[in-house]
PDB file of N, CA and C in Angstrom:
ATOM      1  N   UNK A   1     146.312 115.784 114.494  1.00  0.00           N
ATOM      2  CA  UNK A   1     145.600 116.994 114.857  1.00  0.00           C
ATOM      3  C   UNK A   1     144.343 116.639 115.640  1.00  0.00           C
ATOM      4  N   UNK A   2     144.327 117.269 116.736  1.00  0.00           N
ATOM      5  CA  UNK A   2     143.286 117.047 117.947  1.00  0.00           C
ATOM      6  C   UNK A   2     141.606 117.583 117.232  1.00  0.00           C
ATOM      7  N   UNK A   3     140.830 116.735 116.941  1.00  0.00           N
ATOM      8  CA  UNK A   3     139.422 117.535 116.282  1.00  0.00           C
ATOM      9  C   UNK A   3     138.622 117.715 117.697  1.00  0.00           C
ATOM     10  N   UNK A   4     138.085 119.113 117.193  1.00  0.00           N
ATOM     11  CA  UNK A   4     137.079 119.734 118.186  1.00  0.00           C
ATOM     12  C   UNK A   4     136.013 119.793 118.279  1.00  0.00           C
ATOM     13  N   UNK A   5     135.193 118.593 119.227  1.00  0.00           N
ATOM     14  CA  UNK A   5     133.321 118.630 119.321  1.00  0.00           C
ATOM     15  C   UNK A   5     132.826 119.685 119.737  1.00  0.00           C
ATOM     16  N   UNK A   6     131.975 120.579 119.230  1.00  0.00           N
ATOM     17  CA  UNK A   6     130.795 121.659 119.924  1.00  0.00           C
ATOM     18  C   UNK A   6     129.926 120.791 121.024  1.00  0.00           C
ATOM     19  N   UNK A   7     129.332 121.165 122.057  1.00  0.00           N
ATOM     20  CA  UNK A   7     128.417 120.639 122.435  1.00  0.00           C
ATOM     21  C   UNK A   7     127.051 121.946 122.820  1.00  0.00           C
ATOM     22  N   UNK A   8     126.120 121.558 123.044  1.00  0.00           N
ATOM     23  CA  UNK A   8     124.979 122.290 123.410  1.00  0.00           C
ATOM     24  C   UNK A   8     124.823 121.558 124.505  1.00  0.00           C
ATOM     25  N   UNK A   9     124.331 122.593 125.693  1.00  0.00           N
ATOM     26  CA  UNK A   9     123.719 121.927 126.825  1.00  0.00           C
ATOM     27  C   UNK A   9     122.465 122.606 127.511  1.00  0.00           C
ATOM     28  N   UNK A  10     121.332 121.837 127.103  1.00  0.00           N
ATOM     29  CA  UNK A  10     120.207 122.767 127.642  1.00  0.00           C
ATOM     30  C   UNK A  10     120.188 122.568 128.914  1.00  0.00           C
ATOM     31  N   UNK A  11     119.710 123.853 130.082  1.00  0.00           N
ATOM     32  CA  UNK A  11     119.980 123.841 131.281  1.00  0.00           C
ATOM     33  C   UNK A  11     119.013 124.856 131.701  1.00  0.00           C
ATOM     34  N   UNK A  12     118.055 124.243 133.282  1.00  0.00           N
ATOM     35  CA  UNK A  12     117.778 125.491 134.046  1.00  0.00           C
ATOM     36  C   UNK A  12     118.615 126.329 135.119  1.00  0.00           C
ATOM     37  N   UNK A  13     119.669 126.004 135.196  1.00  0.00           N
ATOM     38  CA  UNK A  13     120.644 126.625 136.241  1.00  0.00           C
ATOM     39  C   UNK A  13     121.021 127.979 135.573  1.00  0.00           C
ATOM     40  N   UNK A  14     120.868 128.790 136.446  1.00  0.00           N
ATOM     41  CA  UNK A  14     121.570 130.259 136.275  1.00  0.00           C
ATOM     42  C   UNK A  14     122.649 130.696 136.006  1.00  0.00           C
ATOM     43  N   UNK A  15     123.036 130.852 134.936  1.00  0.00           N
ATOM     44  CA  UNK A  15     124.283 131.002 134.502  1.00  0.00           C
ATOM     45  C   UNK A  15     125.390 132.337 134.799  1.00  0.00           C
ATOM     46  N   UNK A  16     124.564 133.071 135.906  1.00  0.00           N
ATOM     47  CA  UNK A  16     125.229 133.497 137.248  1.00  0.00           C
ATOM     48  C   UNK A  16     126.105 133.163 138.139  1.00  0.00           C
ATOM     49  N   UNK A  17     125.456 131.609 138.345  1.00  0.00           N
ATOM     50  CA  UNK A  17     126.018 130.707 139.629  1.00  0.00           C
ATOM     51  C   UNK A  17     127.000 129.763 138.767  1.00  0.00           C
ATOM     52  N   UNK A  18     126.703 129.446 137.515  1.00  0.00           N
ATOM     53  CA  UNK A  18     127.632 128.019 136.921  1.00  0.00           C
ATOM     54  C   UNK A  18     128.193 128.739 135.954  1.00  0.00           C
ATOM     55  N   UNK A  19     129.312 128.353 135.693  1.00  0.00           N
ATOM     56  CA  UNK A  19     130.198 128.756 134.561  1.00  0.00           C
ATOM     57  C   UNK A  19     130.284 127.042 133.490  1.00  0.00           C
ATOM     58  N   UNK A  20     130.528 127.884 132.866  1.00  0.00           N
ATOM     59  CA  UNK A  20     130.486 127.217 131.690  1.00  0.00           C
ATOM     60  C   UNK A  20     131.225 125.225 131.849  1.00  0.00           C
ATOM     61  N   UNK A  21     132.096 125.344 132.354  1.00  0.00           N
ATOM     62  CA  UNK A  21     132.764 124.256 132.565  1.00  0.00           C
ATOM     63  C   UNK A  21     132.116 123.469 133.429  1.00  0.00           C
ATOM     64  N   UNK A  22     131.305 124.208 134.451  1.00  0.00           N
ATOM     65  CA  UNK A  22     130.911 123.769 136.007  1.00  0.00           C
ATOM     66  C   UNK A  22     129.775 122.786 135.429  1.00  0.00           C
ATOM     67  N   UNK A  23     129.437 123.488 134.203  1.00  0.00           N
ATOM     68  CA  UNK A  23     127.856 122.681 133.222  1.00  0.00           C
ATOM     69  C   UNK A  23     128.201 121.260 133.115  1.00  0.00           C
ATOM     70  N   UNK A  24     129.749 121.569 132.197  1.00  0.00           N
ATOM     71  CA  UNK A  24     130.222 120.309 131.532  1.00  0.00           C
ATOM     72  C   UNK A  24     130.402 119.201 132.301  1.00  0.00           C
ATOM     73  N   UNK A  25     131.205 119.768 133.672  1.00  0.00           N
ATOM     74  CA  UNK A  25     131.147 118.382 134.612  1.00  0.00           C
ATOM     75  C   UNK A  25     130.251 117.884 135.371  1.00  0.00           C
ATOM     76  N   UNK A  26     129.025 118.355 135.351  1.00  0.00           N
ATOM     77  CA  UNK A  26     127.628 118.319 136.075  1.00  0.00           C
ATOM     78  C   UNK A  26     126.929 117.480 135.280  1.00  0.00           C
ATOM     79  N   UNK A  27     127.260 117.653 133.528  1.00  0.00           N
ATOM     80  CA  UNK A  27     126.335 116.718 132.475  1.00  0.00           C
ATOM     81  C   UNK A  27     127.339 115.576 132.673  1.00  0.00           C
ATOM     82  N   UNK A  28     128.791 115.569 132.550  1.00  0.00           N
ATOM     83  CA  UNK A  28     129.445 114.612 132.742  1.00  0.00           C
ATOM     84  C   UNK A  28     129.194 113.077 133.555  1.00  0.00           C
ATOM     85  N   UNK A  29     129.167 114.102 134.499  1.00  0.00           N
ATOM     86  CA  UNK A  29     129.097 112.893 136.252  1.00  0.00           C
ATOM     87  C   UNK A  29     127.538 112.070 136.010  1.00  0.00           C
ATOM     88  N   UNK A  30     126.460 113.287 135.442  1.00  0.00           N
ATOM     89  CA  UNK A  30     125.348 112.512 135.481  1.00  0.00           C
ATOM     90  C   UNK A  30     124.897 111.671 134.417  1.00  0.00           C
ATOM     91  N   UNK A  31     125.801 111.912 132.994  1.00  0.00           N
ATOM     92  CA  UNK A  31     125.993 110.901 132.156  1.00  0.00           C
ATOM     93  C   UNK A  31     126.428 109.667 132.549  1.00  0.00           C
ATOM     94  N   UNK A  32     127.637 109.371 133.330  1.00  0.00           N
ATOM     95  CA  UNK A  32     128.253 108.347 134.270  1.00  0.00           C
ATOM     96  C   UNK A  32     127.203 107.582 134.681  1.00  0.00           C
ATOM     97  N   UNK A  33     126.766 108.328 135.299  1.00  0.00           N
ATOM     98  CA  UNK A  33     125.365 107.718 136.659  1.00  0.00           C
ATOM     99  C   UNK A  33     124.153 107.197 135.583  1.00  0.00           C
ATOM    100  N   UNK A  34     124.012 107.649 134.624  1.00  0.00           N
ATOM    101  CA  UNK A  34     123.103 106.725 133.724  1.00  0.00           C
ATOM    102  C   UNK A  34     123.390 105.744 132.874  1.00  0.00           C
ATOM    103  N   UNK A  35     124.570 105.994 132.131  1.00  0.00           N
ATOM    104  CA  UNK A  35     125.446 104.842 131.679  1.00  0.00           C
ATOM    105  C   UNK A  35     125.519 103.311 132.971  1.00  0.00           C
ATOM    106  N   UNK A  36     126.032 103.813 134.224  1.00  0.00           N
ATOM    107  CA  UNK A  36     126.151 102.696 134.683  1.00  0.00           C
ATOM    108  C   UNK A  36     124.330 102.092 135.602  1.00  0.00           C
ATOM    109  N   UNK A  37     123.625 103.167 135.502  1.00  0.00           N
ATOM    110  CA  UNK A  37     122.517 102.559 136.412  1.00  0.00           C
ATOM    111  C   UNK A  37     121.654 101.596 135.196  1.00  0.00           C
ATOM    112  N   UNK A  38     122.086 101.848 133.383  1.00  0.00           N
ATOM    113  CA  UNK A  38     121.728 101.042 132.318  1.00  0.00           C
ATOM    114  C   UNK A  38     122.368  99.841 132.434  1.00  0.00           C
ATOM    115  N   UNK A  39     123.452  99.934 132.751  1.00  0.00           N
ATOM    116  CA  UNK A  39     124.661  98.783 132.829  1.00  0.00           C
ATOM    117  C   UNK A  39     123.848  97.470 133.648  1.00  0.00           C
ATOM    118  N   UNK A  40     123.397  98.232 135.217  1.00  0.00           N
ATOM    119  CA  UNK A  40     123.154  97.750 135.988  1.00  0.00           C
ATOM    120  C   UNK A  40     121.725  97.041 135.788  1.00  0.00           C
ATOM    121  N   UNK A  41     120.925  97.592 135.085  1.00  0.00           N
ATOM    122  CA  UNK A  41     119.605  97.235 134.545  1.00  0.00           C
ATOM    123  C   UNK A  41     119.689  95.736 133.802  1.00  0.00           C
ATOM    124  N   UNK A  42     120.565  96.519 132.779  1.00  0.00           N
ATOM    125  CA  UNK A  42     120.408  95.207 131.732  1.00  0.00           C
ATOM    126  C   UNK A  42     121.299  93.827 132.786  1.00  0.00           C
ATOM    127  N   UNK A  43     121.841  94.086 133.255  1.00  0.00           N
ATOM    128  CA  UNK A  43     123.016  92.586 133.448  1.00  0.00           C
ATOM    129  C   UNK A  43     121.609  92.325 135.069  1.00  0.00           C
ATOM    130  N   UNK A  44     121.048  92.976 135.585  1.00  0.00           N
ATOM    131  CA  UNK A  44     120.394  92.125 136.639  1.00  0.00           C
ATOM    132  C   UNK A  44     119.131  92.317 136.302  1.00  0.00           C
ATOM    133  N   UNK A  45     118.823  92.383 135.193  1.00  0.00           N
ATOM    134  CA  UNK A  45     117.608  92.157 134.465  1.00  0.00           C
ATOM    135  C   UNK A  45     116.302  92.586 135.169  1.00  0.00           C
ATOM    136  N   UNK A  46     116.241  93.828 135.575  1.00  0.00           N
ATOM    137  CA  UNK A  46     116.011  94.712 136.919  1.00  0.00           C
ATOM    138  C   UNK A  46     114.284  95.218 135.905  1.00  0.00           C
ATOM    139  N   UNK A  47     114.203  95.373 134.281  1.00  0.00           N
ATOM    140  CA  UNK A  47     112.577  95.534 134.041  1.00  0.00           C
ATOM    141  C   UNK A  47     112.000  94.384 133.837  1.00  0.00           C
ATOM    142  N   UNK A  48     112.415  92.621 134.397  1.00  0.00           N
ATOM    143  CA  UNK A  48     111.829  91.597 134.266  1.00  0.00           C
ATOM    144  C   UNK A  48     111.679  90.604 135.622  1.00  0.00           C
ATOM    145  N   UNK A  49     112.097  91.613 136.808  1.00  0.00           N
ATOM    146  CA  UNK A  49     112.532  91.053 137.971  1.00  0.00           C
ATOM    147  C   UNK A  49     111.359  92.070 138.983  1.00  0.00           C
ATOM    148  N   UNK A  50     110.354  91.423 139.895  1.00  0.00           N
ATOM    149  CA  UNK A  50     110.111  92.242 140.575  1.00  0.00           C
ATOM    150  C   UNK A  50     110.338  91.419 142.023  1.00  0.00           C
ATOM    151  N   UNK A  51     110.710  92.292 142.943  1.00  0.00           N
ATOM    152  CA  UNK A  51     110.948  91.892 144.238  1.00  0.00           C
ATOM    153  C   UNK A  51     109.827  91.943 145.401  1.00  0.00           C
ATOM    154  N   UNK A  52     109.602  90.769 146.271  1.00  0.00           N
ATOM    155  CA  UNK A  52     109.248  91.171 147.371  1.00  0.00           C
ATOM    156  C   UNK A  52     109.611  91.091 148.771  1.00  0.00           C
ATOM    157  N   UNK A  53     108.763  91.160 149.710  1.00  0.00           N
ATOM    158  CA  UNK A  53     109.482  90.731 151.122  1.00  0.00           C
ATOM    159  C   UNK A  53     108.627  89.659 151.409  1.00  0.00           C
ATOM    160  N   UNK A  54     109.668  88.635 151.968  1.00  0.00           N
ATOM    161  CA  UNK A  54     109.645  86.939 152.483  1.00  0.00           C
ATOM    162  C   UNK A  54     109.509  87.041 154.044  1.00  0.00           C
TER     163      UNK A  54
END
């Protein structure tokens, strides 16, 4: 039997313009994009690294 998560999503978008789903894949994609820009942090060690120009 498939169990069912609730979610809450606090939001300033007008819920005029977005439907309900349109939310879900908007928190989705930008969950993605932080998951991997963490990914990317930790493995190039990016808050112990500062760069300049040579």
């Amino acid at each position: 039997m498939r169990q069912v998560q609730e979610m809450t999503y606090f939001t300033n978008l007008p819920k005029e313009e977005f439907e309900k789903r349109k939310i879900e894949d908007l928190y989705s994609k930008r969950w993605d994009i932080k998951v991997a820009y963490k990914t990317l942090k930790t493995q190039l060690e990016l808050e112990r690294n500062v760069s300049t120009n040579v």
